[in-house]
C-alpha atoms as a PDB file:
ATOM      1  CA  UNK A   1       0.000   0.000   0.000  1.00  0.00           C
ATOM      2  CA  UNK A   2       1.403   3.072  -0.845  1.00  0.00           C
ATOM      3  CA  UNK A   3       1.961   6.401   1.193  1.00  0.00           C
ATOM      4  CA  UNK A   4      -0.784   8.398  -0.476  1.00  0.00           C
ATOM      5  CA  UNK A   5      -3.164   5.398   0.207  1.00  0.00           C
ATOM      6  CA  UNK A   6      -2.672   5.470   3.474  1.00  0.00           C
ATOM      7  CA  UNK A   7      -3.274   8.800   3.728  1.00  0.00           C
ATOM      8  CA  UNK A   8      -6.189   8.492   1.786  1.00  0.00           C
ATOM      9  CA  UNK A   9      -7.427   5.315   3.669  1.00  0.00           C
ATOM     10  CA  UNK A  10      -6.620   7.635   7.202  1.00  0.00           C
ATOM     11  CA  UNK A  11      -8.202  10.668   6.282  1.00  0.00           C
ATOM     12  CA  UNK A  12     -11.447   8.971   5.303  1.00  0.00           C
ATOM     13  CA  UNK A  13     -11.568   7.059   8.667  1.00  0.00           C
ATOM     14  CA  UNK A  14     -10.794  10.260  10.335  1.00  0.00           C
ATOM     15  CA  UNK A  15     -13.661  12.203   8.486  1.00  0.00           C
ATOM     16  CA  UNK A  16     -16.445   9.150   8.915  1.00  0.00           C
ATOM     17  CA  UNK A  17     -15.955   8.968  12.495  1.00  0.00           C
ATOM     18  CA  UNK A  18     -16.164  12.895  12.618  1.00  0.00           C
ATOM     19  CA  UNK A  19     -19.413  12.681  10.558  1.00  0.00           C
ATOM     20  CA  UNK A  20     -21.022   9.725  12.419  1.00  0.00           C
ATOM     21  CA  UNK A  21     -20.200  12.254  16.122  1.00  0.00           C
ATOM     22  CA  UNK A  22     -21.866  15.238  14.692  1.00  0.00           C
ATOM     23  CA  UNK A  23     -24.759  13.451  13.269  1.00  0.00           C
ATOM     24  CA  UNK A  24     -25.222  11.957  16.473  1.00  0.00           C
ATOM     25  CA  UNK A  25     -24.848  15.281  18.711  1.00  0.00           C
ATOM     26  CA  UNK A  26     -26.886  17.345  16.243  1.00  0.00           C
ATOM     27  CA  UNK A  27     -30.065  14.463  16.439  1.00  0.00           C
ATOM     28  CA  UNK A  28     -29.296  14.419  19.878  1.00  0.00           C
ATOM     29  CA  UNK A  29     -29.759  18.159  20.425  1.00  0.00           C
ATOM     30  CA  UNK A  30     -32.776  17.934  18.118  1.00  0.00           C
ATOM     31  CA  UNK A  31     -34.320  15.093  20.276  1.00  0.00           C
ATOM     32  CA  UNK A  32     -33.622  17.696  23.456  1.00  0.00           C
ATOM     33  CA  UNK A  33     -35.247  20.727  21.646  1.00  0.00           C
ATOM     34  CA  UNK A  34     -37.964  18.771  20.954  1.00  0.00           C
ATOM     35  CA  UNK A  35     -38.661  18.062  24.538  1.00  0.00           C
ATOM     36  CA  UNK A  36     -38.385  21.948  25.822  1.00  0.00           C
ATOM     37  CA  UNK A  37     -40.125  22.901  23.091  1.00  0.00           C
ATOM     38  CA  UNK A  38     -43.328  22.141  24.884  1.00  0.00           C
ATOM     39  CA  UNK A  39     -42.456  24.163  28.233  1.00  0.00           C
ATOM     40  CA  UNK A  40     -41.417  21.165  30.435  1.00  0.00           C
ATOM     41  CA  UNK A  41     -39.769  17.669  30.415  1.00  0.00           C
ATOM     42  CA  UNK A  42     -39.926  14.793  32.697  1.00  0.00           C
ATOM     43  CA  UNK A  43     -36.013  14.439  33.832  1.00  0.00           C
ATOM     44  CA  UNK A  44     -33.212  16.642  33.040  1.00  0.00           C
ATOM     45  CA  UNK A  45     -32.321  15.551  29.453  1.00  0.00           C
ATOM     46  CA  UNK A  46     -29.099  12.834  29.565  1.00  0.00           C
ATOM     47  CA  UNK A  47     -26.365  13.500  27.021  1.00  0.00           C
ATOM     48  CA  UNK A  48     -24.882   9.922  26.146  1.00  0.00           C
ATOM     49  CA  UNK A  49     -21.315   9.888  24.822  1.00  0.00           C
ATOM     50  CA  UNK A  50     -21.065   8.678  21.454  1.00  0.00           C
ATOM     51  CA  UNK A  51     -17.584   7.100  22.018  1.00  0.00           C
ATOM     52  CA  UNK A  52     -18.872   4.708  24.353  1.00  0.00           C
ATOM     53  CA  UNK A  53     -22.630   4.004  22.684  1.00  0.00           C
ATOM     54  CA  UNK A  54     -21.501   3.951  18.650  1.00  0.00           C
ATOM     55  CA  UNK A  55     -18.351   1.323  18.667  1.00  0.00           C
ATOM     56  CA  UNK A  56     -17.874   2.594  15.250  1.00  0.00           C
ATOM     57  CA  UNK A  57     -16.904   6.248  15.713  1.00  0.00           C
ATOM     58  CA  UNK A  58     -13.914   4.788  17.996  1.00  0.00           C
ATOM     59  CA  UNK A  59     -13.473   2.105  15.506  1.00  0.00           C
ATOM     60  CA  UNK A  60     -13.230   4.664  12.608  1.00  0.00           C
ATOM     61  CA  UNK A  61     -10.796   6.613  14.765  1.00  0.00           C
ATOM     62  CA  UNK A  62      -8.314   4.159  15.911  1.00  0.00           C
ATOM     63  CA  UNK A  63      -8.164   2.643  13.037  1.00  0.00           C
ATOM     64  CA  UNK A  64      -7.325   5.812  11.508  1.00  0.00           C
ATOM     65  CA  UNK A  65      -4.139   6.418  13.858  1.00  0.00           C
ATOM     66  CA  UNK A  66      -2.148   3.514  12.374  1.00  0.00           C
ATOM     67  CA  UNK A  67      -2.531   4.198   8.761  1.00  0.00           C
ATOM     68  CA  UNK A  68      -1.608   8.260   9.455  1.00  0.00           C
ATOM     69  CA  UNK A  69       1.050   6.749  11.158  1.00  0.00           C
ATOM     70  CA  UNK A  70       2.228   4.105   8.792  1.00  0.00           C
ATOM     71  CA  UNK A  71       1.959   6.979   5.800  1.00  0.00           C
ATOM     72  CA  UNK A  72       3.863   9.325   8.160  1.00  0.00           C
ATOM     73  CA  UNK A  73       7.326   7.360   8.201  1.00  0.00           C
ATOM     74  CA  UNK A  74       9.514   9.185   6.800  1.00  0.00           C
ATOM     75  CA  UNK A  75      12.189   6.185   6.887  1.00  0.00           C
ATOM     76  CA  UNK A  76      10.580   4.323   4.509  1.00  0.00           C
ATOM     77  CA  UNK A  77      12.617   1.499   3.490  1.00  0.00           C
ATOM     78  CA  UNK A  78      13.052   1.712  -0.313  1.00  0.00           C
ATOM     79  CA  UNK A  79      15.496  -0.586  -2.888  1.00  0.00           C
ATOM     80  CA  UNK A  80      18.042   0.866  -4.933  1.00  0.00           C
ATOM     81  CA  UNK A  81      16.567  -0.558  -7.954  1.00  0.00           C
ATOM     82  CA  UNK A  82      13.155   1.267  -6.994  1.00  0.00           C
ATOM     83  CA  UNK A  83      15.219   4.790  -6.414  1.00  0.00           C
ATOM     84  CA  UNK A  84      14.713   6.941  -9.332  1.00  0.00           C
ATOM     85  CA  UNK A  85      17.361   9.216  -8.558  1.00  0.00           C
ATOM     86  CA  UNK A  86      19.752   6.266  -9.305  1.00  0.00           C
ATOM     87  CA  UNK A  87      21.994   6.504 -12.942  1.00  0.00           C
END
């Protein structure tokens, strides 16, 4: 897998487990609205934590780290034959 893969691969993870967060705070905070809306509410409104109820936003963002980190070595083992500075 190449360097700009990885990157590629990373930043996507990175980004979907951003998305899936906000989508859940936003329909979260719509869900609370909702409730105040009509001038009272049963219980003071609980605000779950995404990273421990949706496995995949933590999935998407550890699995993230090690290809930003596997695209980020800069001491990338490469062949002479594959150098294309070489004469």
């Amino acid at each position: 897998m190449s360097r700009f893969n990885q990157l590629v691969a990373g930043g996507i993870l990175l980004f979907l487990s951003g998305l899936l967060y906000t989508l859940e705070r936003i329909a979260l905070y719509i869900r609370w609205y909702a409730e105040i809306s009509t001038g009272s509410w049963l219980e003071k409104p609980s605000f779950v934590d995404p990273f421990l109820q949706n496995w995949f936003v933590t999935l998407f963002l550890f699995a993230a780290i090690p290809f930003f980190l596997a695209a980020m070595n800069v001491t990338q083992k490469i062949s002479p034959s594959e150098n294309p500075t070489d004469s």
